[in-house]
Protein backbone atom coordinates (compact mmCIF):
# COMPACT_ATOMS: atom_id res chain seq x y z
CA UNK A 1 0.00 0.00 0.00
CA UNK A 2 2.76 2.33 1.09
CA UNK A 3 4.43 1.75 -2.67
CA UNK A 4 1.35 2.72 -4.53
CA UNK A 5 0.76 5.56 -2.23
CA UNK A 6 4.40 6.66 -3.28
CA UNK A 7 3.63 6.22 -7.28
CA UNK A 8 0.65 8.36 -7.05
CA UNK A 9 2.65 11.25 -5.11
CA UNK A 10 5.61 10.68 -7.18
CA UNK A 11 4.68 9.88 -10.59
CA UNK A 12 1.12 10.22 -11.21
CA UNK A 13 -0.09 13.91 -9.54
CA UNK A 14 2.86 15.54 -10.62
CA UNK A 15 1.97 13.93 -14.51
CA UNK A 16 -1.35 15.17 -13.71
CA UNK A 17 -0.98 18.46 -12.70
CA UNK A 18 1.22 19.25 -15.99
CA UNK A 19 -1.19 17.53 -18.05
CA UNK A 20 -3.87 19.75 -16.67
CA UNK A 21 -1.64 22.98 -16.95
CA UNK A 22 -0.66 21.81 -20.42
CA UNK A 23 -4.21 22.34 -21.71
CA UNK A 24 -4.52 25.65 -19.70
CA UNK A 25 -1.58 26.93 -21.45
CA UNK A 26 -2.97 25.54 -24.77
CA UNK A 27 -6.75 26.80 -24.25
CA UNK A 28 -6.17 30.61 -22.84
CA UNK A 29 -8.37 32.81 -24.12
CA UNK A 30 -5.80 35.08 -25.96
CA UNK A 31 -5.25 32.06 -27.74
CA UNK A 32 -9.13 31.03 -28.03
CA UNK A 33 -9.15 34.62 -29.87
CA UNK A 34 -6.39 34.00 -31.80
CA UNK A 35 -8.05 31.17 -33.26
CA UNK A 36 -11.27 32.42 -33.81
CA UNK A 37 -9.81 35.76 -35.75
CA UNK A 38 -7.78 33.63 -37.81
CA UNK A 39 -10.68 31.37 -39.18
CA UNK A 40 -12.83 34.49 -39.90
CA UNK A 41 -9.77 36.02 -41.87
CA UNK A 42 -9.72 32.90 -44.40
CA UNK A 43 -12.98 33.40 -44.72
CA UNK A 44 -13.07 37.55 -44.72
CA UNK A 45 -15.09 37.87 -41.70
CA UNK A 46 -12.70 39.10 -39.46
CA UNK A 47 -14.00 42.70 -38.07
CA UNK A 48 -11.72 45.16 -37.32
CA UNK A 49 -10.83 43.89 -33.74
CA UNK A 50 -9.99 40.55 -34.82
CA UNK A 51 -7.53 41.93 -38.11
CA UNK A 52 -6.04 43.89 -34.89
CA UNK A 53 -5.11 40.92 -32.67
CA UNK A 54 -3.75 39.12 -35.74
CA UNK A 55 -1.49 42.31 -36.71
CA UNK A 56 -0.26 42.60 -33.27
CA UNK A 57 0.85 39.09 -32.95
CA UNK A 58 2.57 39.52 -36.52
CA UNK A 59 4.57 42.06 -38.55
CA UNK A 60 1.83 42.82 -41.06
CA UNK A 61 0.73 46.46 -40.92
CA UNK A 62 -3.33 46.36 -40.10
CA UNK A 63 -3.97 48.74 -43.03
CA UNK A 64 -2.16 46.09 -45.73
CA UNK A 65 -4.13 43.25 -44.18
CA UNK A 66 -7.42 45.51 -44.72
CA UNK A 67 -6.35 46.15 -47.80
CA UNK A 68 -5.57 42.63 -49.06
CA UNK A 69 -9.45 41.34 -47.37
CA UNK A 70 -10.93 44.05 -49.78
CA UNK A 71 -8.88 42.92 -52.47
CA UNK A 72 -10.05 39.02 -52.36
CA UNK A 73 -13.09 39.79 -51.09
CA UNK A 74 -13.90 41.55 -54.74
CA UNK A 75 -11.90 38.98 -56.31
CA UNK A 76 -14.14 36.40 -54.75
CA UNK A 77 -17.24 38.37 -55.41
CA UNK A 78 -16.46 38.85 -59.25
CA UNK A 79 -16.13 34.95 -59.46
CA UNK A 80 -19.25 34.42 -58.10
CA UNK A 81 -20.67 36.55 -60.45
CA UNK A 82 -19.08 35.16 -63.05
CA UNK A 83 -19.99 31.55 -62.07
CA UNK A 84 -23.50 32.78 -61.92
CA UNK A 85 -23.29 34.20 -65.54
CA UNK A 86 -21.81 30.90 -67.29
């Protein structure tokens, strides 16, 4: 009894606890935001706040980003109309 008393203080809570800190590390919700702005940027629905997190944690310059989401966002616009005209 004493042994497996020993693993669990020695081996498994200490496993445990970095496990558990591991995906608190992994799931903050910086990161959660992160995330979130990046899918709406692939598919050009990030608002302003979101095309500000992603420029902060980058080097792009927030008016170039802007600039490129109007740019395919036309782009992608003209093919639909396009598409619809074939």
């Amino acid at each position: 009894m004493r042994r497996k008393r020993k693993s669990l203080v020695c081996v498994f809570f200490p496993m445990l606890d970095a496990f558990i800190q591991g995906i608190e590390e992994r799931f903050t919700e910086e990161a959660f935001e992160l995330v979130c702005a990046m899918q709406n940027l692939f598919c050009l629905s990030a608002g302003d706040q979101q095309i500000a997190l992603i420029c902060s944690l980058s080097e792009m310059d927030l008016d170039n980003l802007r600039a490129e989401m109007q740019l395919l966002m036309s782009r992608t616009s003209n093919e639909s109309v396009n598409n619809m005209t074939v």
